[in-house]
PDB file of N, CA and C in Angstrom:
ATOM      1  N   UNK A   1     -35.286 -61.992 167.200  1.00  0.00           N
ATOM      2  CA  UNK A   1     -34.908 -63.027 168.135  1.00  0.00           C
ATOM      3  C   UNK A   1     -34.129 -62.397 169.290  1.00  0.00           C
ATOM      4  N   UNK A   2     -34.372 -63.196 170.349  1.00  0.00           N
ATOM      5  CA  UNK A   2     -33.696 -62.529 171.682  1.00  0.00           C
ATOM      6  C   UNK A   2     -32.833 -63.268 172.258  1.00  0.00           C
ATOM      7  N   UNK A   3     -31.033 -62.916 172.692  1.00  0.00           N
ATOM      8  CA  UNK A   3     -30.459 -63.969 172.529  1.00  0.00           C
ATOM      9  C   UNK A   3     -29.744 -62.938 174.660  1.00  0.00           C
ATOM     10  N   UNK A   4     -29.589 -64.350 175.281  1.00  0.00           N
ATOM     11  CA  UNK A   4     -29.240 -63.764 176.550  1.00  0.00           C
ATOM     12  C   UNK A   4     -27.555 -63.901 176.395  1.00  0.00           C
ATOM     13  N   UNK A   5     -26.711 -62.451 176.565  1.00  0.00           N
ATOM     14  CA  UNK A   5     -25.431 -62.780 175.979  1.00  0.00           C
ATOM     15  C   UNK A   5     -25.373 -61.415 177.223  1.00  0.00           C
ATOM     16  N   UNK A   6     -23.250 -61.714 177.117  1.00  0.00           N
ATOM     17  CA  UNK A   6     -22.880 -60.535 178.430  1.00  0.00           C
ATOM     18  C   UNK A   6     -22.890 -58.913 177.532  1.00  0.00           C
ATOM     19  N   UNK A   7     -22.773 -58.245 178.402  1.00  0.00           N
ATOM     20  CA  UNK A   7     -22.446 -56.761 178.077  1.00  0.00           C
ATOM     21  C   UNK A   7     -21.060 -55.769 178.834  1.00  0.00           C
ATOM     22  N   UNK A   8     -20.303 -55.965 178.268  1.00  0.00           N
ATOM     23  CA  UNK A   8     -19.016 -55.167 178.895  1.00  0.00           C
ATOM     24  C   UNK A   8     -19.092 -54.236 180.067  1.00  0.00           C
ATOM     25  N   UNK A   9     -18.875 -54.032 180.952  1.00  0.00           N
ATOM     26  CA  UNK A   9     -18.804 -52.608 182.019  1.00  0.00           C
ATOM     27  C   UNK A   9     -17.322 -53.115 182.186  1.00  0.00           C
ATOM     28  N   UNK A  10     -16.981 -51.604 182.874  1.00  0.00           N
ATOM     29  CA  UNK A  10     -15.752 -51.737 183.227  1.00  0.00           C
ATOM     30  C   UNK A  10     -14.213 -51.451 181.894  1.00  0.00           C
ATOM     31  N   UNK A  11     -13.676 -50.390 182.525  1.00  0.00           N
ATOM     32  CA  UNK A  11     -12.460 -49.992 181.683  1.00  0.00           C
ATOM     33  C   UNK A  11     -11.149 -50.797 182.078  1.00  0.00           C
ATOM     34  N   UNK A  12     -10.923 -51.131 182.691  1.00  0.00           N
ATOM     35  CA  UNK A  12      -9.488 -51.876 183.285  1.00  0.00           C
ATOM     36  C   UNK A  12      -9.767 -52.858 183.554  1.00  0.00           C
ATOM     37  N   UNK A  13     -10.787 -53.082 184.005  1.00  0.00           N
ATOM     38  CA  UNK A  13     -11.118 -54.896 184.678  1.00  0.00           C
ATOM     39  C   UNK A  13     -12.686 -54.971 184.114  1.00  0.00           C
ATOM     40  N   UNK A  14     -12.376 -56.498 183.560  1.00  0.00           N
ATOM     41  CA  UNK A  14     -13.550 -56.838 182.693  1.00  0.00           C
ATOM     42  C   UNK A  14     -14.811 -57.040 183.883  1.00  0.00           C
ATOM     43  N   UNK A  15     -15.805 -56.386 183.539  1.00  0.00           N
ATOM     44  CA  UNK A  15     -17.014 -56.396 184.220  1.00  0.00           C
ATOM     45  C   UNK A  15     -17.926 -56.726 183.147  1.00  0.00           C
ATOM     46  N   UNK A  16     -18.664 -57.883 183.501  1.00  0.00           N
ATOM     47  CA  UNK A  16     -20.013 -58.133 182.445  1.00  0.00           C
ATOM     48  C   UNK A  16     -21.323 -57.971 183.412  1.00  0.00           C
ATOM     49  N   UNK A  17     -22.503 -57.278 182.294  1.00  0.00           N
ATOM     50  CA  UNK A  17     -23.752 -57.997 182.634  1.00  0.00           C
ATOM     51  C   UNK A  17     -24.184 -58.546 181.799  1.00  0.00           C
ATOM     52  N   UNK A  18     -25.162 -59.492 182.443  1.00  0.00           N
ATOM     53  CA  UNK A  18     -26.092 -60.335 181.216  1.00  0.00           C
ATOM     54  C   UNK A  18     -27.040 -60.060 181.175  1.00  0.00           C
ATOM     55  N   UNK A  19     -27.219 -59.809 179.895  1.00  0.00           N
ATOM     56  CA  UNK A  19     -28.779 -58.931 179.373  1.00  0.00           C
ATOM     57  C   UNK A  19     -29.188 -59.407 178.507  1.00  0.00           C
ATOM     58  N   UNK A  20     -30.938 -59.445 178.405  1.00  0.00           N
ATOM     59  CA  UNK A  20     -31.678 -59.999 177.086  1.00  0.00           C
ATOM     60  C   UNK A  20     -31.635 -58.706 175.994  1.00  0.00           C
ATOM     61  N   UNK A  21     -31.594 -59.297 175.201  1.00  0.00           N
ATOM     62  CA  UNK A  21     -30.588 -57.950 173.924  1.00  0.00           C
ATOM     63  C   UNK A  21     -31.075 -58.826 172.387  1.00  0.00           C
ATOM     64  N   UNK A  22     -31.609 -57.514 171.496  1.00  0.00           N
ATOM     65  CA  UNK A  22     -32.331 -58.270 170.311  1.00  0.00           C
ATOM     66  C   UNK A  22     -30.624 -58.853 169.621  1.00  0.00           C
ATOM     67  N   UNK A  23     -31.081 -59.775 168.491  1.00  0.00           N
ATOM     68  CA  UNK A  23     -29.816 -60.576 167.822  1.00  0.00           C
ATOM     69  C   UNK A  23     -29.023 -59.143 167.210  1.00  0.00           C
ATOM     70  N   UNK A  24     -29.799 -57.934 166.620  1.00  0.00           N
ATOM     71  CA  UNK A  24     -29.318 -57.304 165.870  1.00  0.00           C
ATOM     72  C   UNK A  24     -28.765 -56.208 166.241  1.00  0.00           C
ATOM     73  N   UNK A  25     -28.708 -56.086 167.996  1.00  0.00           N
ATOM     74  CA  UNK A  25     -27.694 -55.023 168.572  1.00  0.00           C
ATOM     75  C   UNK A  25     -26.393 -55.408 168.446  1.00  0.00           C
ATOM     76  N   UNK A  26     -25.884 -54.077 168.640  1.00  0.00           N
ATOM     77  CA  UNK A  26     -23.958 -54.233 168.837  1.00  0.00           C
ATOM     78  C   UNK A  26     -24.174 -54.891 170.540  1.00  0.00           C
ATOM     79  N   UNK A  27     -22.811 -55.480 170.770  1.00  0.00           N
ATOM     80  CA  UNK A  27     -22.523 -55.782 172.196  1.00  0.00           C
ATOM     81  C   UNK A  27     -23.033 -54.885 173.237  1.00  0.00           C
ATOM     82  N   UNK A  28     -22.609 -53.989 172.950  1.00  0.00           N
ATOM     83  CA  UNK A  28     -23.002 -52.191 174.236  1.00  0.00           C
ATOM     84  C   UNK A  28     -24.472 -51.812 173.311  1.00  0.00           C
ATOM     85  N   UNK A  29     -25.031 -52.046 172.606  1.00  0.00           N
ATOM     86  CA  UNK A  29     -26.194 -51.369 172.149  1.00  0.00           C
ATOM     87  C   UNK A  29     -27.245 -51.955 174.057  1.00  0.00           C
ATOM     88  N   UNK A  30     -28.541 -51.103 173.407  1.00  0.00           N
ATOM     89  CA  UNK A  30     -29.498 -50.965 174.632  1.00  0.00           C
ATOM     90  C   UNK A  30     -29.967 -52.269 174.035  1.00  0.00           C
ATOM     91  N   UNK A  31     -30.085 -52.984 175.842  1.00  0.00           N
ATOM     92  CA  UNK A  31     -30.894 -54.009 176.180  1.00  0.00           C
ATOM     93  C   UNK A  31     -32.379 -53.822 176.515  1.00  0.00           C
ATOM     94  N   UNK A  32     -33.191 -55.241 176.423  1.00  0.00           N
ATOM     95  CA  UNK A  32     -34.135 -55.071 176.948  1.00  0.00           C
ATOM     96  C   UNK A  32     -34.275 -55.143 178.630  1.00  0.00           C
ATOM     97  N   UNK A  33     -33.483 -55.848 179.128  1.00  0.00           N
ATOM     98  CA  UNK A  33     -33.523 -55.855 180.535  1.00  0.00           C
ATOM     99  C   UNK A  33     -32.278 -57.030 181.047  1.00  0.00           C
ATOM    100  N   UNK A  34     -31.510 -56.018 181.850  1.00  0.00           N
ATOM    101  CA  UNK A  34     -30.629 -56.481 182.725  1.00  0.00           C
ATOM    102  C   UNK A  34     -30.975 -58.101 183.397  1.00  0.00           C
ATOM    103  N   UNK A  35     -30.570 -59.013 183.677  1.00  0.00           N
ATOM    104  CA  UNK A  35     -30.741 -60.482 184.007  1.00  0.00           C
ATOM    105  C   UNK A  35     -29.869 -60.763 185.285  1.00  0.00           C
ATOM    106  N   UNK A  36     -28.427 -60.194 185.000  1.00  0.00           N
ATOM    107  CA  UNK A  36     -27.170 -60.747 186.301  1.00  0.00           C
ATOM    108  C   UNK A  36     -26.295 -60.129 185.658  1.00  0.00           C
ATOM    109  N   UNK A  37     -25.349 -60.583 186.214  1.00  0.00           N
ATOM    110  CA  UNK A  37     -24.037 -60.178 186.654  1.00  0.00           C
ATOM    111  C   UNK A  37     -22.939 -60.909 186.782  1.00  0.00           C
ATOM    112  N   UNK A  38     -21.466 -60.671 186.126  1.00  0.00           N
ATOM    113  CA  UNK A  38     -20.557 -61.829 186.046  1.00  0.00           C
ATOM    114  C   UNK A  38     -19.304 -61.085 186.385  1.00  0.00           C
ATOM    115  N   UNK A  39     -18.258 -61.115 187.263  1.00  0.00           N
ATOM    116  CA  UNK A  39     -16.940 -60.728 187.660  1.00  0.00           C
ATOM    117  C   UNK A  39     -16.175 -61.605 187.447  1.00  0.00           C
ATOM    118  N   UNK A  40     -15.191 -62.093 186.249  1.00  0.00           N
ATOM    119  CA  UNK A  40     -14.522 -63.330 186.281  1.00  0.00           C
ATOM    120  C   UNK A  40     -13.322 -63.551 186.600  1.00  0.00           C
ATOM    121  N   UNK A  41     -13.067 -61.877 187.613  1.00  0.00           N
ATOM    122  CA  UNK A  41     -12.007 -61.667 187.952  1.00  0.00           C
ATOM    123  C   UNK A  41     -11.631 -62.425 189.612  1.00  0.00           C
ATOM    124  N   UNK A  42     -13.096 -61.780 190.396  1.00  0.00           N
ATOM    125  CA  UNK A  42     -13.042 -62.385 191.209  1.00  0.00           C
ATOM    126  C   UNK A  42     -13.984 -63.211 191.211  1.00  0.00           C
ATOM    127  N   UNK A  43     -14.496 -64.029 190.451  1.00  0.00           N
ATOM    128  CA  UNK A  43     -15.225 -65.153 190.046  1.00  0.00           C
ATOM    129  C   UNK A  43     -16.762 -65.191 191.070  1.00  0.00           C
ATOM    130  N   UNK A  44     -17.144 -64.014 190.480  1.00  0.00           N
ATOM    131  CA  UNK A  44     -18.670 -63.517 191.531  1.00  0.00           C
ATOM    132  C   UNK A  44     -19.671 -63.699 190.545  1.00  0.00           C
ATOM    133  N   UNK A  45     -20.930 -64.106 190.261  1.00  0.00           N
ATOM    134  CA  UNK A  45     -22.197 -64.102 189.394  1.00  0.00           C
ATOM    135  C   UNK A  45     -23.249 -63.867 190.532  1.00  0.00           C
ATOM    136  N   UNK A  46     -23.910 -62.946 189.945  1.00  0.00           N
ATOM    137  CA  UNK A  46     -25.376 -62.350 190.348  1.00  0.00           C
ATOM    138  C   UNK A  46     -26.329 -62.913 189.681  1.00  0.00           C
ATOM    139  N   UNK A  47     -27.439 -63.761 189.653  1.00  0.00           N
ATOM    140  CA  UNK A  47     -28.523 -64.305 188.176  1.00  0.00           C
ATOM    141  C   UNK A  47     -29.615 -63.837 188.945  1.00  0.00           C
ATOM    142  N   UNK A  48     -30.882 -62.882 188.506  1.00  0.00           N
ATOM    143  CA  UNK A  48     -32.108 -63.198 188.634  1.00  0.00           C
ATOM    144  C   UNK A  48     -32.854 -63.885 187.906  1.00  0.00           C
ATOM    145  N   UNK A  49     -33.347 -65.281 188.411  1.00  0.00           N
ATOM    146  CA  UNK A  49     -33.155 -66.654 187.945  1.00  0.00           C
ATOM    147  C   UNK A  49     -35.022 -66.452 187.463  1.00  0.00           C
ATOM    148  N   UNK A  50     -35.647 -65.659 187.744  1.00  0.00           N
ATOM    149  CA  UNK A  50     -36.867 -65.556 187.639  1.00  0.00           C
ATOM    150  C   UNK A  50     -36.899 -64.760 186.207  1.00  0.00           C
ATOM    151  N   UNK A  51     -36.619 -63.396 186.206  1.00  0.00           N
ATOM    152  CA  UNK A  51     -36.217 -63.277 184.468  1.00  0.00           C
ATOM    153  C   UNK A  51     -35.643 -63.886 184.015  1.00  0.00           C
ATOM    154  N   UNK A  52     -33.991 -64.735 184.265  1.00  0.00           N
ATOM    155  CA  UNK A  52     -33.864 -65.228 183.388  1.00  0.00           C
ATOM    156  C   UNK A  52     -34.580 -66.822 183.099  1.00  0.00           C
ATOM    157  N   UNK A  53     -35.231 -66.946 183.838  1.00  0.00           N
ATOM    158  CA  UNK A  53     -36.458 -68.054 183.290  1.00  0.00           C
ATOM    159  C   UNK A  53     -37.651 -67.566 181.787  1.00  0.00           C
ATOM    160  N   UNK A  54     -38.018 -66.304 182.914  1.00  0.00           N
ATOM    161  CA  UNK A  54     -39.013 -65.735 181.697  1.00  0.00           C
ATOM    162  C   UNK A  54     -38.609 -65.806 180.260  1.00  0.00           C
ATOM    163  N   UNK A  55     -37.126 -65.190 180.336  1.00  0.00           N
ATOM    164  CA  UNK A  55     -36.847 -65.181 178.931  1.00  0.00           C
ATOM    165  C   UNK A  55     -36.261 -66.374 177.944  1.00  0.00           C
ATOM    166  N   UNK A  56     -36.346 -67.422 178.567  1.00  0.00           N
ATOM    167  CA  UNK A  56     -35.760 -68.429 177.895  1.00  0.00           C
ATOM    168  C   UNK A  56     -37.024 -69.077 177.644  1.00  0.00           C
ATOM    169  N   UNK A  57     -38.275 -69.229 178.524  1.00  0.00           N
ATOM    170  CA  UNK A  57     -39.564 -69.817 178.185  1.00  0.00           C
ATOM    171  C   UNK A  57     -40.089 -68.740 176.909  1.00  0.00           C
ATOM    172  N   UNK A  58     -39.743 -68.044 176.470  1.00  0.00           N
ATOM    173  CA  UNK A  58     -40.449 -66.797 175.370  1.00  0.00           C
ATOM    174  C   UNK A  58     -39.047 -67.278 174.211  1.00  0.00           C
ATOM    175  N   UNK A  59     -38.114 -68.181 174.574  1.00  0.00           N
ATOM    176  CA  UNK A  59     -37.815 -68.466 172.942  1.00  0.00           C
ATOM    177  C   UNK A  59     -36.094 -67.975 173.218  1.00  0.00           C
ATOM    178  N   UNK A  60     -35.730 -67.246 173.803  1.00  0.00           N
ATOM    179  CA  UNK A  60     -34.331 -66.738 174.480  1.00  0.00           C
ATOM    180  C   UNK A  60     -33.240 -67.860 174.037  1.00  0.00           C
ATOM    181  N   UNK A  61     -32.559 -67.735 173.356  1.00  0.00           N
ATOM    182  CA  UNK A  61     -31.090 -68.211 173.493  1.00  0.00           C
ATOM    183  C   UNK A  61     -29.925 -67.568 173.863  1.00  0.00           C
ATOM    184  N   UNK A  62     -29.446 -68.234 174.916  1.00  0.00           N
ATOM    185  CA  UNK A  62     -28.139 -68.008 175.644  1.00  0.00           C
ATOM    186  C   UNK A  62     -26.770 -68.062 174.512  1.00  0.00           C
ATOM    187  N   UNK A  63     -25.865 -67.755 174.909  1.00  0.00           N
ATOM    188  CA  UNK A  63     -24.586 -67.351 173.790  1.00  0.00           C
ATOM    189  C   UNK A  63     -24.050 -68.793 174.816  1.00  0.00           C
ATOM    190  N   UNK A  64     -22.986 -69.046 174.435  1.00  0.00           N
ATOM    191  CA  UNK A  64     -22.086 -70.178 174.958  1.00  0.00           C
ATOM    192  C   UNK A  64     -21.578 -69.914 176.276  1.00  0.00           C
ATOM    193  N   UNK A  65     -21.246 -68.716 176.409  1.00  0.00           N
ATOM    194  CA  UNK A  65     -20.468 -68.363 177.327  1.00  0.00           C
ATOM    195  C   UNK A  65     -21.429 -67.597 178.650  1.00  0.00           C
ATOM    196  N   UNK A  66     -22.882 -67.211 178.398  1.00  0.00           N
ATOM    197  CA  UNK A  66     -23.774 -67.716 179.048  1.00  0.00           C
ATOM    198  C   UNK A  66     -24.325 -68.887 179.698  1.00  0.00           C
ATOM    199  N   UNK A  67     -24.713 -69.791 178.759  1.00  0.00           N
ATOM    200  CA  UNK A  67     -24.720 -71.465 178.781  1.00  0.00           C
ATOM    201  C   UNK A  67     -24.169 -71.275 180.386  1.00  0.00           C
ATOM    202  N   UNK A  68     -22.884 -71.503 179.785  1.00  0.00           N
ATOM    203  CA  UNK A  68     -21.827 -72.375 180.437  1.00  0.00           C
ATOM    204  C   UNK A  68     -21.792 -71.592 182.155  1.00  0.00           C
ATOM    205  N   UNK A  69     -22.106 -70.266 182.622  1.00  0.00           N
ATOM    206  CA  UNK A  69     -22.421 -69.566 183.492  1.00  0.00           C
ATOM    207  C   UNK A  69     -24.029 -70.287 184.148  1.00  0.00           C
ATOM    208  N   UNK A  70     -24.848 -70.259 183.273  1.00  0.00           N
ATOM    209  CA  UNK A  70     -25.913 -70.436 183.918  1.00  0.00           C
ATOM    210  C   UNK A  70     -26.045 -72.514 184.305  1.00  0.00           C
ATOM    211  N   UNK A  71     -25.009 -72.955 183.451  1.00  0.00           N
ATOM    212  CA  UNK A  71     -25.070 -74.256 183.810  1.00  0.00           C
ATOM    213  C   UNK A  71     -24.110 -74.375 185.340  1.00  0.00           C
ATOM    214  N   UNK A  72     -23.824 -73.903 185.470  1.00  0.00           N
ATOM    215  CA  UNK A  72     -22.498 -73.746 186.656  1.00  0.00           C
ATOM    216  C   UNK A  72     -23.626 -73.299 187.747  1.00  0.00           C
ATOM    217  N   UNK A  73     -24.132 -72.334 187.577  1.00  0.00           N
ATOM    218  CA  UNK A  73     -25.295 -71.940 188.795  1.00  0.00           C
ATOM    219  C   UNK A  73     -26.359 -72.906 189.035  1.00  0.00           C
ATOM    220  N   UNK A  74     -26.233 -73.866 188.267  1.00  0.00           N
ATOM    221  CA  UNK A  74     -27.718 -74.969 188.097  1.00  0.00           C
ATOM    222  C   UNK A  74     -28.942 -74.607 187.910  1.00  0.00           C
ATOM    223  N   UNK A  75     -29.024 -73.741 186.726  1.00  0.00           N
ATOM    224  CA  UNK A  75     -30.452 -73.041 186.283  1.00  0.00           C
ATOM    225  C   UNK A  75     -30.606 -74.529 185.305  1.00  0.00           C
ATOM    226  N   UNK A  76     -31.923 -74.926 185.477  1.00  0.00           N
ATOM    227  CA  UNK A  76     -32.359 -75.888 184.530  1.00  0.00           C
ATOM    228  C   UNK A  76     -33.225 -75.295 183.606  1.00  0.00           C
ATOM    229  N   UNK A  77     -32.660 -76.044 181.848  1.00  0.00           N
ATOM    230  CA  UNK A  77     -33.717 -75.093 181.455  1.00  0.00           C
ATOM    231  C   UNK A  77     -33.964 -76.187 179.970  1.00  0.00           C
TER     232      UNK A  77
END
């Protein structure tokens, strides 16, 4: 199963990306493909709204804290 959840960057200041990533990786394990981008420092999101379409029509579940990012951008899904 393929679940769209963030991925840590960044040593001092939290940097996420959001990546489609099998259920059974660690957090930092390899993704299948990069999606966006989240700074919640300075409250910036990047979404390529076209993968992340693809992957939610193929069965993709978002983590909560995705959700709640991609509901804020008004991705309908």
């Amino acid at each position: 199963m393929v679940k769209l959840r963030l991925k840590r960057c960044g040593r001092k200041q939290p940097v996420y990306r959001i990546v489609a990533i099998d259920v059974r990786s660690r957090r930092e394990g390899r993704d299948l493909r990069k999606v966006g981008f989240y700074d919640p420092i300075n409250n910036q999101t990047y979404l390529n709204i076209p993968a992340i379409l693809f992957f939610l029509e193929k069965g993709a579940q978002p983590t909560g804290t995705v959700y709640d990012i991609l509901k804020k951008a008004g991705v309908s899904f």
